[in-house]
Protein backbone atom coordinates (compact mmCIF):
# COMPACT_ATOMS: atom_id res chain seq x y z
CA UNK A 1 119.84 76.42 159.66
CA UNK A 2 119.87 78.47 156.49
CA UNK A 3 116.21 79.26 154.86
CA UNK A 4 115.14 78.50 151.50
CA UNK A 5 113.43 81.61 149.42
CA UNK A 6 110.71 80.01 148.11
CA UNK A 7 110.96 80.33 143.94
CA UNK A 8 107.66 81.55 143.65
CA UNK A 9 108.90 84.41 146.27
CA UNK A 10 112.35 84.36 144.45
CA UNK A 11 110.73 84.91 141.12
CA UNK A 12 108.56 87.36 142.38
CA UNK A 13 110.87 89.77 144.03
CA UNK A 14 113.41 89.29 140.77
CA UNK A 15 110.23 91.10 138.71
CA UNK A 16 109.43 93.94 141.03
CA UNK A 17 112.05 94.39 142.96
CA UNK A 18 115.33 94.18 140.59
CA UNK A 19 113.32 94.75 137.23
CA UNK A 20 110.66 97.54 138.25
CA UNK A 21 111.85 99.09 141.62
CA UNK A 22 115.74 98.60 140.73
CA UNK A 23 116.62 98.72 136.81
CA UNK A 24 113.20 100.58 135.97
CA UNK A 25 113.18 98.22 133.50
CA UNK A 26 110.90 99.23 129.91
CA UNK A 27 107.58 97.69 129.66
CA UNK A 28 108.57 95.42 126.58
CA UNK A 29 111.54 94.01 128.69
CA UNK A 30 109.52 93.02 131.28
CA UNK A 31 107.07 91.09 128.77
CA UNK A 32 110.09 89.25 127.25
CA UNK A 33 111.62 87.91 130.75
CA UNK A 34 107.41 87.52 131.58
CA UNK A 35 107.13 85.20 128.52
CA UNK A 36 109.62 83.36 129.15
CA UNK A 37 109.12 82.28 132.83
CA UNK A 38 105.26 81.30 131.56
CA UNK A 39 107.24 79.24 128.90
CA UNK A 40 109.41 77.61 131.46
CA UNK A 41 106.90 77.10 134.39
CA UNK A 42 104.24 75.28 131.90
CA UNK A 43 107.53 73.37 130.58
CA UNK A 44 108.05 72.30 133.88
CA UNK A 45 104.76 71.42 134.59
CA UNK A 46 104.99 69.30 131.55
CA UNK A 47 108.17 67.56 132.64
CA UNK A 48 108.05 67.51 136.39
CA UNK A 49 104.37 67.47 137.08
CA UNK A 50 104.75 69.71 139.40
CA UNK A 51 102.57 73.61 139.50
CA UNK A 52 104.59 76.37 139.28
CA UNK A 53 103.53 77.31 142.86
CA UNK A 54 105.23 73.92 144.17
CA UNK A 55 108.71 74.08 141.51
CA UNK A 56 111.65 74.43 143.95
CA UNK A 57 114.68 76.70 143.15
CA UNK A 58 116.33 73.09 142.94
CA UNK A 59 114.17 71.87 140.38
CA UNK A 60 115.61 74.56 137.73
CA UNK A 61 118.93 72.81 136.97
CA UNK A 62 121.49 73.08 134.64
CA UNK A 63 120.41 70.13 132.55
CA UNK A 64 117.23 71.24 132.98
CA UNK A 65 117.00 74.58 131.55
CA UNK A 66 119.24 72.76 128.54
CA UNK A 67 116.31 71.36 127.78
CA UNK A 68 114.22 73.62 127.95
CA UNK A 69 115.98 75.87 125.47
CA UNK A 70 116.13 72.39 123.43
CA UNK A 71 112.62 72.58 123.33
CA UNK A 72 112.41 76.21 122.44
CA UNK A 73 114.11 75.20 118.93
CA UNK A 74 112.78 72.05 118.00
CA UNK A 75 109.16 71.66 119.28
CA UNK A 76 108.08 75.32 119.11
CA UNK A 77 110.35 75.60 116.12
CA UNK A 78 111.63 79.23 117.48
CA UNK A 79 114.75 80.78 115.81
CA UNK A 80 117.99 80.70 117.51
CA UNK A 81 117.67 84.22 118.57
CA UNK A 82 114.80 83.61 120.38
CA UNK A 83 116.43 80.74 122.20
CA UNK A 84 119.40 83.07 123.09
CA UNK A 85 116.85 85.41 124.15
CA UNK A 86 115.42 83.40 126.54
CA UNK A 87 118.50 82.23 128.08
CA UNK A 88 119.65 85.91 129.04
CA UNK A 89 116.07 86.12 130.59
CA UNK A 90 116.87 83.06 132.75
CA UNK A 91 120.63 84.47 132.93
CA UNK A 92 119.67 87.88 134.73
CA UNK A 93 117.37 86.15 137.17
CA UNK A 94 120.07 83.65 138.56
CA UNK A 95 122.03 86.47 138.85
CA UNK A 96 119.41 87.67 140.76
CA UNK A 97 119.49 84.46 142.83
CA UNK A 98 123.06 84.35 142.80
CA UNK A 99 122.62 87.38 146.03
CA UNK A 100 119.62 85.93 147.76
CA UNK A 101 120.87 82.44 147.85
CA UNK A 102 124.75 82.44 148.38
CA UNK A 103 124.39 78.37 149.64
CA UNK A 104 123.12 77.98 145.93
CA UNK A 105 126.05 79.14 143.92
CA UNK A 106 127.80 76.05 142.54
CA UNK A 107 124.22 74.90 141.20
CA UNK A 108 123.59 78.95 140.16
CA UNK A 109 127.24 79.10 138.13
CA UNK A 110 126.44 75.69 136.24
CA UNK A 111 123.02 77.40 134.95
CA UNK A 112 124.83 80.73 134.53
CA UNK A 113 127.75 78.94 132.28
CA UNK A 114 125.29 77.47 129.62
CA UNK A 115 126.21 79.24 126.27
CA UNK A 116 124.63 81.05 123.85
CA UNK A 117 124.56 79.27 120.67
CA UNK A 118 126.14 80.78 117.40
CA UNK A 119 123.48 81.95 114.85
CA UNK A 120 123.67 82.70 111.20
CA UNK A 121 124.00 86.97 110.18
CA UNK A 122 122.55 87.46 106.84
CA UNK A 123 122.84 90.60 105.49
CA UNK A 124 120.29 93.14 106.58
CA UNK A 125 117.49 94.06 104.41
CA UNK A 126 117.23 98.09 103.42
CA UNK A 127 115.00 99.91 100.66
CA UNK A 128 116.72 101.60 97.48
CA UNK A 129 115.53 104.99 97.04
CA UNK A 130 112.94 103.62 93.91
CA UNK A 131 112.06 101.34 96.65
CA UNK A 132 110.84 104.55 99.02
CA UNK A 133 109.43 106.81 97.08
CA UNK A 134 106.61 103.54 95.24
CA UNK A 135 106.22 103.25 99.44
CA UNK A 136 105.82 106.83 100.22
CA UNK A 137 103.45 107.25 97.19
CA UNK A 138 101.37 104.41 98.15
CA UNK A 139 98.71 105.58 100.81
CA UNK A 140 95.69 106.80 100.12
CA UNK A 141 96.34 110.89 100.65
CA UNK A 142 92.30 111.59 100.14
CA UNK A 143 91.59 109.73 103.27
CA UNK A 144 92.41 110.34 106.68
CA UNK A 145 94.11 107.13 107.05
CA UNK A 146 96.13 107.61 103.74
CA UNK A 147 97.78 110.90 104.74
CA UNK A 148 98.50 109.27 108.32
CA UNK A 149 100.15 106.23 106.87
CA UNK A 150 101.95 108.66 104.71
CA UNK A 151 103.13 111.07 107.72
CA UNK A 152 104.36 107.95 109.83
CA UNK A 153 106.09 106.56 106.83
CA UNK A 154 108.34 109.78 106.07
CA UNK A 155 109.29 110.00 109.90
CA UNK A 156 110.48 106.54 110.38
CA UNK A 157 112.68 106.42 107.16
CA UNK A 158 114.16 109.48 108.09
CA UNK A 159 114.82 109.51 111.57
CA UNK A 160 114.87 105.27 112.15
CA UNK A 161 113.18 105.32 114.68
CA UNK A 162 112.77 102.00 116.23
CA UNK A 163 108.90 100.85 116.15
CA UNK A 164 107.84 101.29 119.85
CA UNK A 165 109.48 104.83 119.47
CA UNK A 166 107.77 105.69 116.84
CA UNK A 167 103.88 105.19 118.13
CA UNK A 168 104.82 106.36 121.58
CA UNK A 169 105.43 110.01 120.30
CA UNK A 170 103.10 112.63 121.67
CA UNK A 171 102.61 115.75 119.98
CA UNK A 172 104.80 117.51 122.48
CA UNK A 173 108.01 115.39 121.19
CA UNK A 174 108.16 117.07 117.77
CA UNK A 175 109.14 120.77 117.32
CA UNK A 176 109.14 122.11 113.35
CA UNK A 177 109.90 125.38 114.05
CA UNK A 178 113.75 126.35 113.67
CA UNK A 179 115.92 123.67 115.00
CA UNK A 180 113.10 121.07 113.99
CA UNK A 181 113.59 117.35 115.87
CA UNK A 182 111.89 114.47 117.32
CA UNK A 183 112.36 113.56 120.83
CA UNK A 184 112.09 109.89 121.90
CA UNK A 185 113.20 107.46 124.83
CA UNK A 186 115.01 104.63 123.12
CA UNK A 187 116.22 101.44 124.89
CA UNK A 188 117.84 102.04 128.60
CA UNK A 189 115.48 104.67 128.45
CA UNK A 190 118.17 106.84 126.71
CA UNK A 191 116.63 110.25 125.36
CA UNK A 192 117.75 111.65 122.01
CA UNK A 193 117.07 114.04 119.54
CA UNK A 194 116.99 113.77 115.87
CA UNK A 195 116.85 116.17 113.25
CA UNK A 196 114.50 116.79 110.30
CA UNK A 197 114.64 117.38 107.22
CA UNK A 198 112.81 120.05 105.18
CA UNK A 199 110.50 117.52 103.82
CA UNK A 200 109.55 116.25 106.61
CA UNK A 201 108.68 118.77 108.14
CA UNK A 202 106.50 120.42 105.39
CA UNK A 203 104.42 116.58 105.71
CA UNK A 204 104.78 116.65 109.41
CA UNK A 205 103.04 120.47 109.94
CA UNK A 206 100.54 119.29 107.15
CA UNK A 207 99.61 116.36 109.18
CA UNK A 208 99.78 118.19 112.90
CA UNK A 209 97.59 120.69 111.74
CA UNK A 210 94.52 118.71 110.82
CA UNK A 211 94.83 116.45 113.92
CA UNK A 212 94.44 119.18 115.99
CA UNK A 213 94.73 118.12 120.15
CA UNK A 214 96.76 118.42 122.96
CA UNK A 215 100.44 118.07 123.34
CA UNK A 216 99.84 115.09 125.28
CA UNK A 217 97.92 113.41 122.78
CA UNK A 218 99.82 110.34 120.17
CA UNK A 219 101.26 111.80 116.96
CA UNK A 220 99.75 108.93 115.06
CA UNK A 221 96.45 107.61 116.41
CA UNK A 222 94.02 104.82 115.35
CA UNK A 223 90.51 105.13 114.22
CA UNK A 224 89.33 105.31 118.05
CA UNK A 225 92.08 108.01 118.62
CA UNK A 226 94.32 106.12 120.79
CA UNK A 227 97.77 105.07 120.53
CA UNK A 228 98.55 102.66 117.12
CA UNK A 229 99.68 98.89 118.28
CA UNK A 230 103.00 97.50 117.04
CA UNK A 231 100.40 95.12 114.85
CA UNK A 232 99.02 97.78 113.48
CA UNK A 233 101.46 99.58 111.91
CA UNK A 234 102.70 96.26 110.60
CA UNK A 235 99.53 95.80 108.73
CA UNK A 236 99.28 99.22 107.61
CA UNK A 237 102.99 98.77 106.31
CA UNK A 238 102.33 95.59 104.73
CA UNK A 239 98.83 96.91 103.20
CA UNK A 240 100.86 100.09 101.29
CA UNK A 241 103.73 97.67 100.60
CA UNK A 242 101.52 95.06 98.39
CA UNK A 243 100.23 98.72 96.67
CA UNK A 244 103.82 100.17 96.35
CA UNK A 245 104.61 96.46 94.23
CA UNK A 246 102.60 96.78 91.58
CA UNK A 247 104.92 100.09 90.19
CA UNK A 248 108.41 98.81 91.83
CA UNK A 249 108.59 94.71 91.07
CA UNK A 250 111.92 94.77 93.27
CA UNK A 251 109.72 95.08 96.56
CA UNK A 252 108.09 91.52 95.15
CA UNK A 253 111.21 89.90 96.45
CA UNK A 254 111.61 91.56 99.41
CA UNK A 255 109.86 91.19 102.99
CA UNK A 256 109.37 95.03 104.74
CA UNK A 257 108.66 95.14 108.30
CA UNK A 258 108.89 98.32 110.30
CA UNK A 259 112.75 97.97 110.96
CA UNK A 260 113.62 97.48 107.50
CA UNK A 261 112.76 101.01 107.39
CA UNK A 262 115.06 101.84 110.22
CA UNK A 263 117.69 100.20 108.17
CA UNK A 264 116.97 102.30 105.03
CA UNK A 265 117.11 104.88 107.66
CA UNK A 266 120.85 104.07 108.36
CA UNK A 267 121.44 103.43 104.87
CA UNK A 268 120.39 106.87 103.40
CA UNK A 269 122.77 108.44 106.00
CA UNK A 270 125.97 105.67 105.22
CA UNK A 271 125.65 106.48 101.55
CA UNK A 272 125.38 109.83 101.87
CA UNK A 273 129.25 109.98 104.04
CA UNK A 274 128.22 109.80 107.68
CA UNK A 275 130.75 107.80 109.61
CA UNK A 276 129.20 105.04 111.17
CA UNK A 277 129.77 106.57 114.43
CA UNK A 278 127.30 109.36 114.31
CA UNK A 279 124.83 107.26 112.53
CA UNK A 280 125.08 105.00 115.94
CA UNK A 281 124.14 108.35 117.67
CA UNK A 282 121.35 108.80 115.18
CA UNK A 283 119.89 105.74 115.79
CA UNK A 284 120.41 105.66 119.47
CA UNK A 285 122.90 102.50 119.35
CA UNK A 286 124.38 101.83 122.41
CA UNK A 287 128.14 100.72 120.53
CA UNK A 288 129.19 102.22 117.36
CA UNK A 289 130.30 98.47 116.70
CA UNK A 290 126.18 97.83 116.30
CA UNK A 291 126.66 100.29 113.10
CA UNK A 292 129.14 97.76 111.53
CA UNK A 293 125.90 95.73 109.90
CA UNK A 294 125.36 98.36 107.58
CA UNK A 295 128.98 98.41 106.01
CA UNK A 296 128.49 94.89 105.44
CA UNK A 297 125.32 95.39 103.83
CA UNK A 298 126.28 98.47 101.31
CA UNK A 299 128.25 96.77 98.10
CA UNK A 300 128.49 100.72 96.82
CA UNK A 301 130.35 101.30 99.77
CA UNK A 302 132.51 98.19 99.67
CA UNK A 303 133.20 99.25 95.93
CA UNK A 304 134.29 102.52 96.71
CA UNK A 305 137.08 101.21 98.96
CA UNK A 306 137.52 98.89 96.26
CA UNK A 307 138.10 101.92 93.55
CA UNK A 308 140.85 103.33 96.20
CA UNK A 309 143.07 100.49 96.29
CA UNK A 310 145.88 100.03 93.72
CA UNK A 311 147.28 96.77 92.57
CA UNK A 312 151.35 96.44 92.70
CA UNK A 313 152.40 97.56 88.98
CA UNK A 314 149.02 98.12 87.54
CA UNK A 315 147.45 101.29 86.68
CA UNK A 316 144.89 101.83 88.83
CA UNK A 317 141.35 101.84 87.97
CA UNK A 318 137.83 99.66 87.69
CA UNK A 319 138.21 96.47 85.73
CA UNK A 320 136.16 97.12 82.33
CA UNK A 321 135.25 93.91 80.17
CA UNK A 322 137.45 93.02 76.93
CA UNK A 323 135.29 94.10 73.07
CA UNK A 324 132.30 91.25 73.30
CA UNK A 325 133.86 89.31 70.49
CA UNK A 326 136.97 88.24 72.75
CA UNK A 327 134.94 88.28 75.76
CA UNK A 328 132.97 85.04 73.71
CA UNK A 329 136.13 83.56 72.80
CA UNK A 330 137.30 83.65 76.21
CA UNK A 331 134.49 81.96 77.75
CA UNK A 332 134.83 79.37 75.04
């Protein structure tokens, strides 16, 4: 007689043995697939009355975990990426499952088969280089906190750095001398370098030298000298935004949140000729195809392709507007 793994037990040994022990998974992908098993227990608790120490492996069934993500969208009103995201949690554990309980796999394919659902692409929000420098000039530099903002606000539009890279550097991570880079561990825990630019630098040494420390110690601390939260460089970035509007009224329109300035990042570098490949490098992409959002996003770009094309038996050139008289009389 085969055995049943418990799914407490399964679920269990899918966290620490596959995730930690196995893929040495990162911390924040642990606290996504985390989240969403809490989300899914409680919604089972809700549905089947049963604790999450009692839910059988049986329980979690195809039509099931449809509604679950159901739920996800239209009583928690979450996005659609957040559904998908916490299918592919529930996809890599019954994948998990799939090898511990082989007598499951017709019920573990039907759960595995659900799709993700198609979700809407808008363009991707970047800052025009007005945009940066009302930004840049908006901290405070006469306080402590001003010429920190400032610092972290000058790395992460030039190297786009993603957010969690960006307040996990440690003094060690950043050499200015010739050859000046960042080092990070991006997702996959991939390590790259990035270069830096003159500027940069000169704000970077400025900044190093009166925080003082150890190598080991964050780049960009709080007030109680440890490591700044994800939240708090959102408010910090959302503080010298509403400052930076009041000289640049195009920011009015415009919501900034740390990886918008990853984008502008990736947009400085596409306008200035960088094929899309190395800027996947840059940014530590794991397909150059991830790199394609910016060409969408660039209408200087698109209109320089535009200038190179030539029409069958026109002259080529940019279409200029008729005198103003005849452009009235034509719109008559």
């Amino acid at each position: 007689m085969t055995t049943i793994i418990p799914l407490s037990t399964l679920l269990q040994s899918f966290f620490i043995d596959r995730l930690m022990k196995q893929r040495q998974a990162s911390p924040h992908t642990i606290a996504s697939y985390r989240d969403t098993f809490r989300l899914l227990l409680e919604f089972a608790y809700q549905r089947l009355r049963k604790p999450p120490s009692k839910l059988a492996f049986d329980d979690l069934t195809e039509p099931f975990v449809g509604a679950f993500l159901d739920h996800i969208q239209s009583d928690r009103l979450n996005s659609t990426r957040t559904r998908n995201l916490r299918l592919t949690a529930i996809r890599s554990f019954f994948h998990y499952a799939a090898f511990q309980e082989p007598s499951r796999s017709a019920h573990i394919q039907r759960v595995l088969a659900i799709p993700t659902k198609r979700q809407d692409r808008p363009l991707i929000d970047f800052l025009t280089h007005p945009e940066i420098e009302a930004l840049l000039t908006a901290p405070d530099k006469t306080t402590w906190t001003g010429r920190r903002d400032q610092a972290l606000l000058v790395l992460a539009i030039q190297t786009g750095l993603r957010l969690s890279e960006l307040i996990g550097i440690r003094r060690r991570d950043i050499v200015l001398s010739s050859g000046a880079h960042v080092r990070c561990y991006g997702k996959g825990r991939k390590e790259r370098c990035t270069p830096l630019t003159k500027q940069t630098v000169a704000i970077m040494k400025i900044w190093l030298e009166e925080l003082a420390g150890a190598n080991n110690d964050v780049v960009f601390p709080n007030a109680r000298g440890t490591q700044l939260s994800s939240d708090g460089v959102q408010y910090l970035l959302a503080k010298h935004v509403t400052t930076a509007r009041e000289t640049c009224p195009s920011l009015k329109d415009k919501r900034v949140s740390p990886h918008v300035l990853r984008h502008t990042a990736a947009m400085e570098l596409l306008q200035a000729g960088v094929d899309h490949s190395v800027i996947a490098l840059w940014l530590g992409h794991e397909s150059p195809e991830t790199t394609m959002i910016y060409l969408h996003a660039d209408l200087a770009y698109k209109e320089k392709i535009m200038d190179k094309t030539k029409p069958l038996n026109v002259k080529a050139g940019r279409y200029r507007p008729d005198d103003k008289l005849l452009q009235f009389l034509s719109g008559l």
